[in-house]
Each structure stands twice: as C-alpha cells, then as structure tokens.
N, C-alpha and C. Protein backbone atom coordinates (compact mmCIF):
# COMPACT_ATOMS: atom_id res chain seq x y z
N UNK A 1 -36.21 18.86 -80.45
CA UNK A 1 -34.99 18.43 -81.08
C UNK A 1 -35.23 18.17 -82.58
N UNK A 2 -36.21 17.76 -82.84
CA UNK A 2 -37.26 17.61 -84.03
C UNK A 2 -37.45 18.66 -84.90
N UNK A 3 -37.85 19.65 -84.37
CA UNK A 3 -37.82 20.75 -85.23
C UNK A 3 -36.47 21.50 -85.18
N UNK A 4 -35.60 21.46 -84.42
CA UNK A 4 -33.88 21.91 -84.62
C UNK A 4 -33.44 21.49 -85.91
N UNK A 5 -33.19 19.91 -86.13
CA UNK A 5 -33.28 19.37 -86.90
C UNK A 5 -33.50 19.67 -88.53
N UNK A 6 -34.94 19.93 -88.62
CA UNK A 6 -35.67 19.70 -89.67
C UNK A 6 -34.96 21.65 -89.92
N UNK A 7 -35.20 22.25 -89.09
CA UNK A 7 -34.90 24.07 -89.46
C UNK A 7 -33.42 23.62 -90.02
N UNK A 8 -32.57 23.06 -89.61
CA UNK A 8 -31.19 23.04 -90.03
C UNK A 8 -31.14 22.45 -91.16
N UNK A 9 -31.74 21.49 -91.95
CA UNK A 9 -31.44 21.27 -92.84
C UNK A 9 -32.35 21.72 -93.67
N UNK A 10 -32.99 22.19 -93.60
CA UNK A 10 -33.93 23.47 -94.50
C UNK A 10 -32.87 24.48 -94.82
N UNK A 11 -32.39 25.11 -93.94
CA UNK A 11 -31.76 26.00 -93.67
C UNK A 11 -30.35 25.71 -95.26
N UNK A 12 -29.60 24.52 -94.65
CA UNK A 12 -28.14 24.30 -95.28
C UNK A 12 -28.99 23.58 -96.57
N UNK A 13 -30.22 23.04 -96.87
CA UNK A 13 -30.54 22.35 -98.47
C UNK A 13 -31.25 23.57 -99.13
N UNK A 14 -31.40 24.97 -98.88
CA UNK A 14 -32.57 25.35 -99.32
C UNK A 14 -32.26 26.13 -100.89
N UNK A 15 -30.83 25.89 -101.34
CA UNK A 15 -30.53 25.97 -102.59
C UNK A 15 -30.11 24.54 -103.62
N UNK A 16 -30.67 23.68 -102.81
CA UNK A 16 -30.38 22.24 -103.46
C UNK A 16 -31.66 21.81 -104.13
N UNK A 17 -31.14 20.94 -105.54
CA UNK A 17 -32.45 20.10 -106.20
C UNK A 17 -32.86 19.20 -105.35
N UNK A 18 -33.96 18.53 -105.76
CA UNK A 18 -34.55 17.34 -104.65
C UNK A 18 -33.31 16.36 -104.53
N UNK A 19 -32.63 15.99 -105.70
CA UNK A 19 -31.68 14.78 -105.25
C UNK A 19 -30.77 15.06 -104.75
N UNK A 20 -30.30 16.39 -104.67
CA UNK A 20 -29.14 16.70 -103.58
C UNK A 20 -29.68 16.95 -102.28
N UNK A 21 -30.83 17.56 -102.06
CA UNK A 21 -31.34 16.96 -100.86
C UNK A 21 -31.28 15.73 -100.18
N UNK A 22 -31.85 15.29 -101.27
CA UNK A 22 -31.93 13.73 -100.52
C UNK A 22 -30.47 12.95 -100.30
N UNK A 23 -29.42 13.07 -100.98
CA UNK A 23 -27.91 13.20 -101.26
C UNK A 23 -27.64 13.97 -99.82
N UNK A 24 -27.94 14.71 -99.57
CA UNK A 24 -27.25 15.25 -98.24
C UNK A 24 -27.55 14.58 -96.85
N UNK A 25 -28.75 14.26 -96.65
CA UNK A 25 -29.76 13.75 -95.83
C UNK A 25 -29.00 12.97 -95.34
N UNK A 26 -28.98 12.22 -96.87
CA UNK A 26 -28.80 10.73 -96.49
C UNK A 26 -26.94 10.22 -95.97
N UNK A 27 -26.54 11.39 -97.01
CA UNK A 27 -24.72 11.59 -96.31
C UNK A 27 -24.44 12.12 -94.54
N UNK A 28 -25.42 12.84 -94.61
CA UNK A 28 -25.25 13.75 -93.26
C UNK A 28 -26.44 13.41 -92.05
N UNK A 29 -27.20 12.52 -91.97
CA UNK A 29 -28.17 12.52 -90.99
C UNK A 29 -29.06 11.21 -91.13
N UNK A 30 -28.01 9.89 -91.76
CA UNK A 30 -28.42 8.83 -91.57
C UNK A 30 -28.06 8.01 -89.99
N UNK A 31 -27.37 8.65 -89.61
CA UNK A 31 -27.17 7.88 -87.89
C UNK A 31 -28.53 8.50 -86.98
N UNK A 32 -29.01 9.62 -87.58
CA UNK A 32 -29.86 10.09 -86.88
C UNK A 32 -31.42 9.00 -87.32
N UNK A 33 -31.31 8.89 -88.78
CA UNK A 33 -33.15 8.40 -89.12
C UNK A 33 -32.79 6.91 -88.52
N UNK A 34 -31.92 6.40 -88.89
CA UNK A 34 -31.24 4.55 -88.29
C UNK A 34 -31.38 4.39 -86.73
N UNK A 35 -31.40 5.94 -85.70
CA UNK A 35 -31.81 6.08 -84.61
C UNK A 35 -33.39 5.95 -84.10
N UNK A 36 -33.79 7.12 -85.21
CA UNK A 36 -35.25 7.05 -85.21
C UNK A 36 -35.99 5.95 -85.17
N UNK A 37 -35.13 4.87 -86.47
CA UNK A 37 -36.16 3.64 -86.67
C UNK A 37 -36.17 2.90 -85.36
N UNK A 38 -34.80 2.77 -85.20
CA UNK A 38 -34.43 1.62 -84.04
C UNK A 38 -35.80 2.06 -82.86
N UNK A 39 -35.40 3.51 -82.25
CA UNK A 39 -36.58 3.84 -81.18
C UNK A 39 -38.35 3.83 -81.99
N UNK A 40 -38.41 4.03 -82.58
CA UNK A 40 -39.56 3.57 -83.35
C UNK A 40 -40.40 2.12 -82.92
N UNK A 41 -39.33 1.33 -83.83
CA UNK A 41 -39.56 -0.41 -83.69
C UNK A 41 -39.74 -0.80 -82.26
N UNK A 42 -38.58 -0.73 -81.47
CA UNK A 42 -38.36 -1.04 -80.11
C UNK A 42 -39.68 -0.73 -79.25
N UNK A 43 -40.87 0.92 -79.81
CA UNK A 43 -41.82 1.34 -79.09
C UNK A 43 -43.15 0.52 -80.00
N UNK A 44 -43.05 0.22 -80.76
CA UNK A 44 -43.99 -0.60 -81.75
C UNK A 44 -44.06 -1.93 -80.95
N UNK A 45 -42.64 -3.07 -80.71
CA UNK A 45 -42.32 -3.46 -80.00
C UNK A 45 -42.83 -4.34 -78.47
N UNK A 46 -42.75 -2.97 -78.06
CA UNK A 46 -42.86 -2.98 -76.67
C UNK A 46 -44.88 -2.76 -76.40
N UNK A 47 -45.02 -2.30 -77.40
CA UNK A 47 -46.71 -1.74 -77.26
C UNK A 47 -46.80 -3.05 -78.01
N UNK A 48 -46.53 -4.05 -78.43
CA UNK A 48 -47.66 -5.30 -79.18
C UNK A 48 -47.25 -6.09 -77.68
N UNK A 49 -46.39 -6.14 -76.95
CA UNK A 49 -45.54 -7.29 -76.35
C UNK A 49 -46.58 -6.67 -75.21
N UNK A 50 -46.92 -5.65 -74.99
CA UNK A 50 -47.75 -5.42 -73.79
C UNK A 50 -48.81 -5.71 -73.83
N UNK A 51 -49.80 -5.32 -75.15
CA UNK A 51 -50.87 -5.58 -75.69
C UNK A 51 -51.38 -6.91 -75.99
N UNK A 52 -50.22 -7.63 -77.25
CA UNK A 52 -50.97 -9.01 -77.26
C UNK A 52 -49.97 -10.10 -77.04
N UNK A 53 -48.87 -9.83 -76.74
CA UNK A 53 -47.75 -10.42 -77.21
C UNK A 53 -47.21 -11.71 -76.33
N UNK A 54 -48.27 -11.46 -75.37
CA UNK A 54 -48.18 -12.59 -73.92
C UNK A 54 -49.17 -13.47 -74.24
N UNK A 55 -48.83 -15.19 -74.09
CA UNK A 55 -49.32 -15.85 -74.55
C UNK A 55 -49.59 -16.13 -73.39
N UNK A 56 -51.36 -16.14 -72.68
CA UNK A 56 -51.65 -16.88 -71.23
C UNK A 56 -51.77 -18.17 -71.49
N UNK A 57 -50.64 -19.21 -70.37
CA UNK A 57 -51.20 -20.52 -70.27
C UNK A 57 -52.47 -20.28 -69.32
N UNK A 58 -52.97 -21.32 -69.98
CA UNK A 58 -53.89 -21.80 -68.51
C UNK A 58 -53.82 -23.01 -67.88
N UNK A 59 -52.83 -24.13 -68.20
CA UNK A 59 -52.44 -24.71 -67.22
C UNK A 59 -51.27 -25.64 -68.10
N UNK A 60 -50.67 -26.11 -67.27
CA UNK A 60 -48.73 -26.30 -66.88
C UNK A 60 -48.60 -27.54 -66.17
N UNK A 61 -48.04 -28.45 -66.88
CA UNK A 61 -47.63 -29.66 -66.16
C UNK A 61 -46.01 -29.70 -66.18
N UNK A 62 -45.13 -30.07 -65.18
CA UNK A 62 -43.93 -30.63 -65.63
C UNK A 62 -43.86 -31.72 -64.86
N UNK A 63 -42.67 -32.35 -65.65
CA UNK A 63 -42.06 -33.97 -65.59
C UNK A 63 -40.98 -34.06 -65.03
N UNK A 64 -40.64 -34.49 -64.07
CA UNK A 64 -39.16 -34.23 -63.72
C UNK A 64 -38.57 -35.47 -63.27
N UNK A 65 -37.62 -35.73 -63.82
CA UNK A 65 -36.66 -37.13 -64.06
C UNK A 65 -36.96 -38.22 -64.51
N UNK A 66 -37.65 -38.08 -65.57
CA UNK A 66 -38.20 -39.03 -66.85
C UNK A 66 -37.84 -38.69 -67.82
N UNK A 67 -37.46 -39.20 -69.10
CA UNK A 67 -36.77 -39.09 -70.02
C UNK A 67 -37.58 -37.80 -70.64
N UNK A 68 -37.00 -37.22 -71.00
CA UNK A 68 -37.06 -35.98 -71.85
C UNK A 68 -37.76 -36.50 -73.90
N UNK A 69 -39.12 -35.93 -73.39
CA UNK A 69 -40.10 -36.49 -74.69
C UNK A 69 -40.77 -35.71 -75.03
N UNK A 70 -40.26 -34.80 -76.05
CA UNK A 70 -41.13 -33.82 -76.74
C UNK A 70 -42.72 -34.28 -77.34
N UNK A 71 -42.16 -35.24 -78.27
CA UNK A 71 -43.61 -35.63 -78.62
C UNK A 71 -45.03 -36.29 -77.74
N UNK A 72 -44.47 -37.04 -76.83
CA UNK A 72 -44.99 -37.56 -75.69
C UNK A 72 -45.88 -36.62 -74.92
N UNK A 73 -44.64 -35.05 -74.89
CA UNK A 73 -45.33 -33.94 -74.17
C UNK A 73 -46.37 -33.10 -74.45
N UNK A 74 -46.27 -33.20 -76.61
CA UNK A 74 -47.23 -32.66 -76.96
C UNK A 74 -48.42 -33.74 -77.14
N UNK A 75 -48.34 -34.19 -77.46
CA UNK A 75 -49.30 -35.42 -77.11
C UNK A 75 -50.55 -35.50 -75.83
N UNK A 76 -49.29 -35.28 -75.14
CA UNK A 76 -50.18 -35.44 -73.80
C UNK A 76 -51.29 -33.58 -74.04
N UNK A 77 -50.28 -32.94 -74.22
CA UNK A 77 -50.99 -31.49 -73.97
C UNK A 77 -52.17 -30.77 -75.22
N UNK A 78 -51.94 -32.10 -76.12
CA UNK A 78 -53.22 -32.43 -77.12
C UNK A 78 -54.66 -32.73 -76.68
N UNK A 79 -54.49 -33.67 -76.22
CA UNK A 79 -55.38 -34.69 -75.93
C UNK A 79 -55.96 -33.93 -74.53
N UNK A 80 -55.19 -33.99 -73.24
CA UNK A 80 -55.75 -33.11 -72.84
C UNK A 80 -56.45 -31.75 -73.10
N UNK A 81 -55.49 -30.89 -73.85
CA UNK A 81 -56.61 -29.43 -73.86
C UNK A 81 -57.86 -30.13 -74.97
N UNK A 82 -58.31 -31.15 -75.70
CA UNK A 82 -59.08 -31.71 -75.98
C UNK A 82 -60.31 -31.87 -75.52
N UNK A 83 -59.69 -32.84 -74.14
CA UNK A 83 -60.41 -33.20 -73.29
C UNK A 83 -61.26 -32.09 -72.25
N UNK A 84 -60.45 -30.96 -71.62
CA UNK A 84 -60.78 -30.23 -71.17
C UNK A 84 -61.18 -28.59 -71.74
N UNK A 85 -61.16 -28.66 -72.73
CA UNK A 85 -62.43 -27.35 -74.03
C UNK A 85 -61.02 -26.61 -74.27
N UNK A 86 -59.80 -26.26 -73.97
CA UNK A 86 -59.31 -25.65 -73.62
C UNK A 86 -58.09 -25.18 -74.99
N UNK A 87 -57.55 -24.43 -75.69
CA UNK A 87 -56.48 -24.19 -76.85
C UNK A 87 -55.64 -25.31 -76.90
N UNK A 88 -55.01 -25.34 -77.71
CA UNK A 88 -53.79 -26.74 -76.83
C UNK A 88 -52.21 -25.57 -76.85
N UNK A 89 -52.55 -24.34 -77.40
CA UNK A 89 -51.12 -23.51 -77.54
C UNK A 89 -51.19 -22.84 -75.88
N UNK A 90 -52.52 -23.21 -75.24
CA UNK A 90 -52.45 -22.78 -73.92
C UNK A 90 -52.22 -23.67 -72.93
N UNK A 91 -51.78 -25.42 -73.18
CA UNK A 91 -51.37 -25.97 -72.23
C UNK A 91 -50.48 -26.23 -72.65
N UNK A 92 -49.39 -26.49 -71.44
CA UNK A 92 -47.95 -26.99 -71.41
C UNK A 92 -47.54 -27.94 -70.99
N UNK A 93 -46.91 -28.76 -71.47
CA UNK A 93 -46.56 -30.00 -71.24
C UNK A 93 -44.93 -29.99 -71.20
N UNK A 94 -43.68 -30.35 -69.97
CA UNK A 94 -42.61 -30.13 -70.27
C UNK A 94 -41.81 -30.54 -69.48
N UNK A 95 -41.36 -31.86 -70.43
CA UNK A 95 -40.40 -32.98 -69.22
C UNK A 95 -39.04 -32.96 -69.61
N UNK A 96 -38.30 -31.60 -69.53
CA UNK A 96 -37.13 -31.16 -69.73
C UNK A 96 -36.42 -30.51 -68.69
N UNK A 97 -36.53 -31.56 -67.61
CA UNK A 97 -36.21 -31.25 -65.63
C UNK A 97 -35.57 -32.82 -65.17
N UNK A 98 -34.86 -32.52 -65.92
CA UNK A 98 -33.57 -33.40 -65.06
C UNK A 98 -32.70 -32.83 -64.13
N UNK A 99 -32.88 -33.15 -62.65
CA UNK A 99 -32.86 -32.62 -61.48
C UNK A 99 -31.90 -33.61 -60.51
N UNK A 100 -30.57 -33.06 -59.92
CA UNK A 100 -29.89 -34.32 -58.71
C UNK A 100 -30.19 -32.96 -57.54
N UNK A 101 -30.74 -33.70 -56.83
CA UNK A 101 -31.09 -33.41 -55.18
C UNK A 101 -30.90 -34.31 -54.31
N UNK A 102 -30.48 -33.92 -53.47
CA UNK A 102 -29.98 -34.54 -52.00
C UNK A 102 -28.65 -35.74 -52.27
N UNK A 103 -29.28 -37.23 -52.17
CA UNK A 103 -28.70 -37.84 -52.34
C UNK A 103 -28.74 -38.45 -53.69
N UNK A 104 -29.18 -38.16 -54.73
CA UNK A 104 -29.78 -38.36 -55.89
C UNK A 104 -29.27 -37.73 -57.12
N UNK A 105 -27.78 -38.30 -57.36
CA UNK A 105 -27.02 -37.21 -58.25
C UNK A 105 -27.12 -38.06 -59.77
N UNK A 106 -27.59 -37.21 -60.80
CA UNK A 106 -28.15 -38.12 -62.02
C UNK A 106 -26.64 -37.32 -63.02
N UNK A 107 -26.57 -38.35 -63.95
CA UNK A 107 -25.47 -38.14 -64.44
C UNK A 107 -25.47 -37.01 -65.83
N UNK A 108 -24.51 -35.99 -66.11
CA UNK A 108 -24.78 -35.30 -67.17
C UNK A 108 -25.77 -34.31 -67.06
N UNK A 109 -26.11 -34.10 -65.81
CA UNK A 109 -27.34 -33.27 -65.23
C UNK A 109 -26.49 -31.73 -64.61
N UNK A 110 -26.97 -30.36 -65.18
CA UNK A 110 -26.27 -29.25 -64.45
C UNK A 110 -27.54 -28.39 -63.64
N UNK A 111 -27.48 -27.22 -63.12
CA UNK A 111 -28.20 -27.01 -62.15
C UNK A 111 -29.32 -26.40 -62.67
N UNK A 112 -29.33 -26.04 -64.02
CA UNK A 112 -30.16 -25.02 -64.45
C UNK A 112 -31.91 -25.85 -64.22
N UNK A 113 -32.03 -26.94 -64.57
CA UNK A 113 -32.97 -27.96 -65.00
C UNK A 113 -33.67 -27.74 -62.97
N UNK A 114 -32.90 -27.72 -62.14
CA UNK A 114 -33.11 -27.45 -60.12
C UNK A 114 -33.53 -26.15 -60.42
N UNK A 115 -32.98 -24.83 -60.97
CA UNK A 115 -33.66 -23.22 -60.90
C UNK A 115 -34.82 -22.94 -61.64
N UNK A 116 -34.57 -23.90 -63.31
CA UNK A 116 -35.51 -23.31 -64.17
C UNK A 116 -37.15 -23.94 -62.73
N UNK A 117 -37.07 -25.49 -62.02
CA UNK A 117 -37.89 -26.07 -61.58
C UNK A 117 -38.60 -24.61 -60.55
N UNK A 118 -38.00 -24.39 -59.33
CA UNK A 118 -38.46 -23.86 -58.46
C UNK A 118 -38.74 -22.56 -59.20
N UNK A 119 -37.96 -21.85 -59.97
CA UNK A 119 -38.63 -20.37 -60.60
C UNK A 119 -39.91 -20.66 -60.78
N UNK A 120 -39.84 -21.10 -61.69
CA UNK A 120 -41.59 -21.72 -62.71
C UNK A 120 -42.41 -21.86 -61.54
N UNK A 121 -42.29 -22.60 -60.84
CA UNK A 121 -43.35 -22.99 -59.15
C UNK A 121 -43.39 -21.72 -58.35
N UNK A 122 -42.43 -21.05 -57.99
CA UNK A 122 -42.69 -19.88 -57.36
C UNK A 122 -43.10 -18.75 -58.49
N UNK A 123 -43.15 -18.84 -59.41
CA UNK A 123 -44.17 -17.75 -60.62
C UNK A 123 -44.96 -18.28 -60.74
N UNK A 124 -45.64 -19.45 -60.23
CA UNK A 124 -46.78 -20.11 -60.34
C UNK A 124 -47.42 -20.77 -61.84
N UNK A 125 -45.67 -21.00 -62.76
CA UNK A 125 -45.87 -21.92 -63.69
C UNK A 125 -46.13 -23.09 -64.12
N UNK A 126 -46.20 -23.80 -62.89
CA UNK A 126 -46.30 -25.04 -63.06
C UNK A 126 -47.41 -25.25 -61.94
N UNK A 127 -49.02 -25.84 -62.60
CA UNK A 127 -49.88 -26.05 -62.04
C UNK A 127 -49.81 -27.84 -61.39
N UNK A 128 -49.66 -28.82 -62.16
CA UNK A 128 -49.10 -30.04 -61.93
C UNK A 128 -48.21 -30.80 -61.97
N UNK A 129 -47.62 -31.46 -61.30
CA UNK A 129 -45.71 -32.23 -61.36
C UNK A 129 -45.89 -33.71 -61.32
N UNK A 130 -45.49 -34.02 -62.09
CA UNK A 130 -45.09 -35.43 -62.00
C UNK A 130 -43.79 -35.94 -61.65
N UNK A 131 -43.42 -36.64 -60.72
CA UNK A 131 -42.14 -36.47 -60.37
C UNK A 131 -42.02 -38.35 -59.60
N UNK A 132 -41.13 -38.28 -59.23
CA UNK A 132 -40.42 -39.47 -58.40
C UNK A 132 -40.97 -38.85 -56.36
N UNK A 133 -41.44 -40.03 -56.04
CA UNK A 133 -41.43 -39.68 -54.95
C UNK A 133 -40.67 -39.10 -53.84
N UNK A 134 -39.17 -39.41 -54.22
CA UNK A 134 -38.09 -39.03 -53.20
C UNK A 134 -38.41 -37.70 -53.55
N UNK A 135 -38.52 -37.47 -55.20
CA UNK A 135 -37.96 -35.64 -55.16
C UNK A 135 -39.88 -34.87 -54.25
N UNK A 136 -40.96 -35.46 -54.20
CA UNK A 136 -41.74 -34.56 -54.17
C UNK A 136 -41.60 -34.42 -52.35
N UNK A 137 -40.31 -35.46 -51.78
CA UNK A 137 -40.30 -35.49 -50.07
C UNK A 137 -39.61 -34.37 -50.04
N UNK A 138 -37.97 -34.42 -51.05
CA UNK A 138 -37.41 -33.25 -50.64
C UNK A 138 -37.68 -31.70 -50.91
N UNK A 139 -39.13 -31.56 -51.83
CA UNK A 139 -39.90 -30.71 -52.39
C UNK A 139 -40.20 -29.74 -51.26
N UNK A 140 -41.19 -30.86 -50.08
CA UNK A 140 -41.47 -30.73 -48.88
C UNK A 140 -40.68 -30.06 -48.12
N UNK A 141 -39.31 -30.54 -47.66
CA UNK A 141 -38.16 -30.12 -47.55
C UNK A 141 -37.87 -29.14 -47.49
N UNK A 142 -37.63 -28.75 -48.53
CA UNK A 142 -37.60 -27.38 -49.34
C UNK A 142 -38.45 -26.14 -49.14
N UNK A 143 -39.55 -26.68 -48.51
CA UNK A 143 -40.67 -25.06 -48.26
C UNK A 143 -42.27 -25.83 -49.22
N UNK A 144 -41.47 -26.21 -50.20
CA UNK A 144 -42.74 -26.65 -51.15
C UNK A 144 -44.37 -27.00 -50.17
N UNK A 145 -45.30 -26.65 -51.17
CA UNK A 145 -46.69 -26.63 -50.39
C UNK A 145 -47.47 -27.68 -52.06
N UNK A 146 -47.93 -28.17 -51.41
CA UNK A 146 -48.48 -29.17 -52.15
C UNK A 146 -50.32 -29.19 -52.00
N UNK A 147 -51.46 -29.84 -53.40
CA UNK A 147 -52.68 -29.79 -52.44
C UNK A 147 -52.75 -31.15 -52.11
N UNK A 148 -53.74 -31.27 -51.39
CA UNK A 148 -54.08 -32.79 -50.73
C UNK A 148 -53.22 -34.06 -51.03
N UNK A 149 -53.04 -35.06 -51.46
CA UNK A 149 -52.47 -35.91 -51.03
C UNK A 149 -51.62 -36.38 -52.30
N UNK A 150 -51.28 -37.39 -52.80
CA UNK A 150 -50.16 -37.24 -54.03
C UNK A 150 -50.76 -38.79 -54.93
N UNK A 151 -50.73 -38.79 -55.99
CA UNK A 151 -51.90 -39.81 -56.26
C UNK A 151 -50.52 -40.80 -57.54
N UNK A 152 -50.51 -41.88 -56.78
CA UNK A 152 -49.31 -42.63 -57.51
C UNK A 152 -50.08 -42.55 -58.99
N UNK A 153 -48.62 -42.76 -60.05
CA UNK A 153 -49.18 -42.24 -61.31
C UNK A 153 -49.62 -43.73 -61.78
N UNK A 154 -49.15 -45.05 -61.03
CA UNK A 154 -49.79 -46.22 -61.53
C UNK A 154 -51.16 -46.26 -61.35
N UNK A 155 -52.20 -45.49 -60.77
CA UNK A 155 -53.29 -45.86 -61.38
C UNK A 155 -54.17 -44.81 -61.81
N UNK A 156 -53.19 -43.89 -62.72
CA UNK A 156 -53.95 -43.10 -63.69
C UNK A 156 -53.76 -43.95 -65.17
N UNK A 157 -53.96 -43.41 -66.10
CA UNK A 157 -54.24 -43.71 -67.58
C UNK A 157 -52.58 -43.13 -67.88
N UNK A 158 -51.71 -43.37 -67.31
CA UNK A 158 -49.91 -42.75 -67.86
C UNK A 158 -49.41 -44.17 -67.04
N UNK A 159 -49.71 -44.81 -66.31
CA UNK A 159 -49.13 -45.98 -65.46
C UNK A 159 -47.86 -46.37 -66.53
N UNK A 160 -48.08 -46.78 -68.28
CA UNK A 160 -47.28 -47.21 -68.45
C UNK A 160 -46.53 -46.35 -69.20
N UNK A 161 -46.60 -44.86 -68.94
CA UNK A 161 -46.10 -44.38 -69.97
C UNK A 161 -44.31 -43.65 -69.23
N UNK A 162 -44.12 -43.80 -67.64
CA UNK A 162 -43.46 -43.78 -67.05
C UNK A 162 -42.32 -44.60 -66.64
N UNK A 163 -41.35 -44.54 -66.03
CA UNK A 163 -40.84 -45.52 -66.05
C UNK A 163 -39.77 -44.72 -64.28
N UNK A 164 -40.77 -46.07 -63.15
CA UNK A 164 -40.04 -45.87 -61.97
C UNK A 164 -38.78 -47.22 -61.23
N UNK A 165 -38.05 -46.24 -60.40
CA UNK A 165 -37.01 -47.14 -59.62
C UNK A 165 -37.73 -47.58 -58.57
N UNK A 166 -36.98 -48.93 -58.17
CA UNK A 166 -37.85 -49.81 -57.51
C UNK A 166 -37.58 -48.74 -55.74
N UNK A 167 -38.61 -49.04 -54.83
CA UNK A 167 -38.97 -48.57 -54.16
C UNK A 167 -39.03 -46.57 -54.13
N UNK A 168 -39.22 -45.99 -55.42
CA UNK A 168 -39.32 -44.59 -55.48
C UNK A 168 -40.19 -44.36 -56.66
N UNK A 169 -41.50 -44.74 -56.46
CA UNK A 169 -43.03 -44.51 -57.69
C UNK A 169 -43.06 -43.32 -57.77
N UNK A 170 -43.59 -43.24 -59.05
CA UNK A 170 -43.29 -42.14 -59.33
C UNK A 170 -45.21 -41.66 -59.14
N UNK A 171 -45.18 -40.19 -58.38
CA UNK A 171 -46.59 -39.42 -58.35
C UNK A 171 -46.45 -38.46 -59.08
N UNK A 172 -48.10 -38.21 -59.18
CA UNK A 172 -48.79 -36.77 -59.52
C UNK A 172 -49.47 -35.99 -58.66
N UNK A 173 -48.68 -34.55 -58.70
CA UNK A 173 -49.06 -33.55 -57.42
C UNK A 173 -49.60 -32.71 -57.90
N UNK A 174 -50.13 -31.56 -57.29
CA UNK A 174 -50.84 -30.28 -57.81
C UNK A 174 -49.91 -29.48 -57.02
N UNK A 175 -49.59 -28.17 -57.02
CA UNK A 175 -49.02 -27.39 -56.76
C UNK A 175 -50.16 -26.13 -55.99
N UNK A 176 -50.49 -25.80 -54.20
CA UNK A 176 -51.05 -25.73 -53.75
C UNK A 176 -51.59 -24.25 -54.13
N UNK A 177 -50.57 -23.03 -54.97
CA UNK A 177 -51.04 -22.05 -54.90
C UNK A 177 -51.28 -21.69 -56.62
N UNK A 178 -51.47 -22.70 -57.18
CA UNK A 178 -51.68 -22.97 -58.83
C UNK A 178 -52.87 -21.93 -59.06
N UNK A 179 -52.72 -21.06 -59.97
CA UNK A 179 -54.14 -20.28 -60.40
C UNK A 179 -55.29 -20.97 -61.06
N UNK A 180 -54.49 -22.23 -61.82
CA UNK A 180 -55.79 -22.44 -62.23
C UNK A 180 -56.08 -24.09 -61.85
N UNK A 181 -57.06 -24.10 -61.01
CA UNK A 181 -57.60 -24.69 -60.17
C UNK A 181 -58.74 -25.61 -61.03
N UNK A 182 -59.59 -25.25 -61.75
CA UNK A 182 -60.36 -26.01 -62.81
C UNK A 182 -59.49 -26.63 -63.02
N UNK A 183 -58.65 -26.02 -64.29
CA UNK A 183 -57.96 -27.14 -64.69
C UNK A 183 -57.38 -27.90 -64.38
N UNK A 184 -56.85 -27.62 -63.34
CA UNK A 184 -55.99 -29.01 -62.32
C UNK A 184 -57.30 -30.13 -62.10
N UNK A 185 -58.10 -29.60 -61.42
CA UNK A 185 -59.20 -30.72 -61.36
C UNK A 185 -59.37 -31.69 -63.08
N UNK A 186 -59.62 -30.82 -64.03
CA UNK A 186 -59.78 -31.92 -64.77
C UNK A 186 -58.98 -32.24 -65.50
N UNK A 187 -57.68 -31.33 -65.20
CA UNK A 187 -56.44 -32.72 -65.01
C UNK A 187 -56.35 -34.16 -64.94
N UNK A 188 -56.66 -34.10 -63.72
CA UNK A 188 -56.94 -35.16 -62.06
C UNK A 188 -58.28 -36.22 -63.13
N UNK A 189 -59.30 -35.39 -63.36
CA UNK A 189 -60.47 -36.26 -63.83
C UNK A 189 -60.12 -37.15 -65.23
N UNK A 190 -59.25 -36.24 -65.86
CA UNK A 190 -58.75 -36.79 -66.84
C UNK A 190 -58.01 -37.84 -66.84
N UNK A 191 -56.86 -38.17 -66.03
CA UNK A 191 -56.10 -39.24 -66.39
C UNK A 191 -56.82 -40.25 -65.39
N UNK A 192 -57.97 -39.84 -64.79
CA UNK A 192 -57.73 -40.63 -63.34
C UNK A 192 -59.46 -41.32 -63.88
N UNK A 193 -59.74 -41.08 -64.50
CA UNK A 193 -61.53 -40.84 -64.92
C UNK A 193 -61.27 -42.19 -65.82
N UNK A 194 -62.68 -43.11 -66.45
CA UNK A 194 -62.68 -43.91 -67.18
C UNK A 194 -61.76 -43.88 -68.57
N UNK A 195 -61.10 -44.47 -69.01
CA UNK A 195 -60.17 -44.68 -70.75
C UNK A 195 -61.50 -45.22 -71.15
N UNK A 196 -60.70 -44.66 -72.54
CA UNK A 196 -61.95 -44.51 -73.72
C UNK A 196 -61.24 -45.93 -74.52
C-alpha cells in the first residue's frame, strides 16, 4: 500500500519544485501521515508497555474500613520496603476500601471500593489485609481462603495507629494464595518483631 502510495505521488509531483511537493503532500495526504503517526506511536506504545512498562509489585497490603490515609499509607510502605531490602515504588500500601457488607452498611460508601476489593484478591493483588473482624468472617463467607490464623492488630507495632468498634478488632490476614510469600513473612516479622 506503501509503495502505491509513494508511485502516485511521484507520479502526479514529478513536474513540481520541492515546495510544491511538499505543498501537495501536505494538502493531499496529511490524513494519511496523521494515520501513520497515530499507528506508529500506539506500536512504540504497546512495545515499551510490554517490555518495561509494568511496574512489578512485590508485595500489597490493603486497609479496609479505616479512614482513608494517604500519607499514613506511604509511610507505612516506606519504612517497610526499608525494613525488608525491598524498592518502596514496589510496595503498596492502600486504605482506600470503604466496604458495607452484610449487615454493615457505612455511610457515603458505593460498591466500587466491594469489586475494586475482591478483583485485586482474586488477581492476587493484595498479599496482606487489614480489616475489621466481622468483614474478614464474611470474607470466609464469601469463598475467601486465608493463611493460618488472623493476628489482632493490637499487638503489632500499628495497635495505635487504628481505630476499632467495640466488640469488632480489627486483624491482620495474609491472603492464602499471595505470590509473594517472603514478603508476607517479613511483613508479619516486621510489625510483630521488637520496635526500635
């Protein structure tokens, strides 16, 4: 199609100066190069986004029904990838999961904060949860698979950085089919291990 192209306007410029060339080109076969670029870019694009363009976490905490704290989150996902050798642009920290389930309807809350939760867990985005106990029962509920046992967050090194309703403490879970498994451990060692 390329060389159709290029013969045709050889063909219709080949008694024109350079600037009426370029004068014609540009009158007559700018939807075509504005095509070119677009498929160009889009394949430039698509080859960095395959190549480098994916940023791997290596491990994922979320917060769910605690106030929504950016700085808190990076903070936490400081200090940890610190603690554990690890980038800090590769851990995630993200307590922007305000969630009503079952009997538990929170106000100003829509559903997206319930889909974005379970997507992320079933793509295996979220390696650790911190959550309210009711939600990690109806988790259960739900299909959810959890590892070993659920470790109240009052006696890690966050005890006061939470804030629970009386008879529903709030835990920290691991998520049973999490890839990355180190890091969950020194997760766990981390908040749960001696303060400095």
């Amino acid at each position: 199609m390329m060389k159709k192209w290029i013969a045709d306007i050889r063909e219709k410029t080949k008694d024109m100066s350079r600037s009426q060339k370029i004068e014609y080109i540009r009158n007559y076969y700018w939807y075509h190069i504005l095509i070119s670029c677009v498929l160009l870019g889009l394949f430039v694009l698509l080859i960095w986004h395959i190549g480098w363009g994916r940023e791997k976490t290596e491990f994922s905490c979320v917060i769910v029904n605690q106030k929504t704290d950016y700085g808190r989150d990076r903070g936490l996902a400081r200090e940890f990838a610190a603690y554990a050798g690890l980038e800090e642009k590769k851990v995630s920290v993200d307590s922007d999961y305000q969630i009503s389930y079952g009997d538990k309807k929170l106000e100003g809350v829509n559903e997206s904060s319930y889909e974005k939760f379970f997507f992320n867990w079933s793509a295996g985005a979220a390696d650790a949860m911190i959550m309210p106990e009711s939600f990690y029962d109806y988790c259960i509920l739900q299909g959810g698979v959890f590892t070993e046992d659920k470790i109240p967050i009052e006696t890690t090194r966050l005890r006061d950085v939470f804030e629970e309703e009386e008879g529903d403490p709030v835990v920290l879970v691991f998520a049973a089919d999490s890839r990355h498994k180190k890091a969950c451990g020194l997760f766990l060692e981390y908040l749960c291990g001696k303060e400095e």
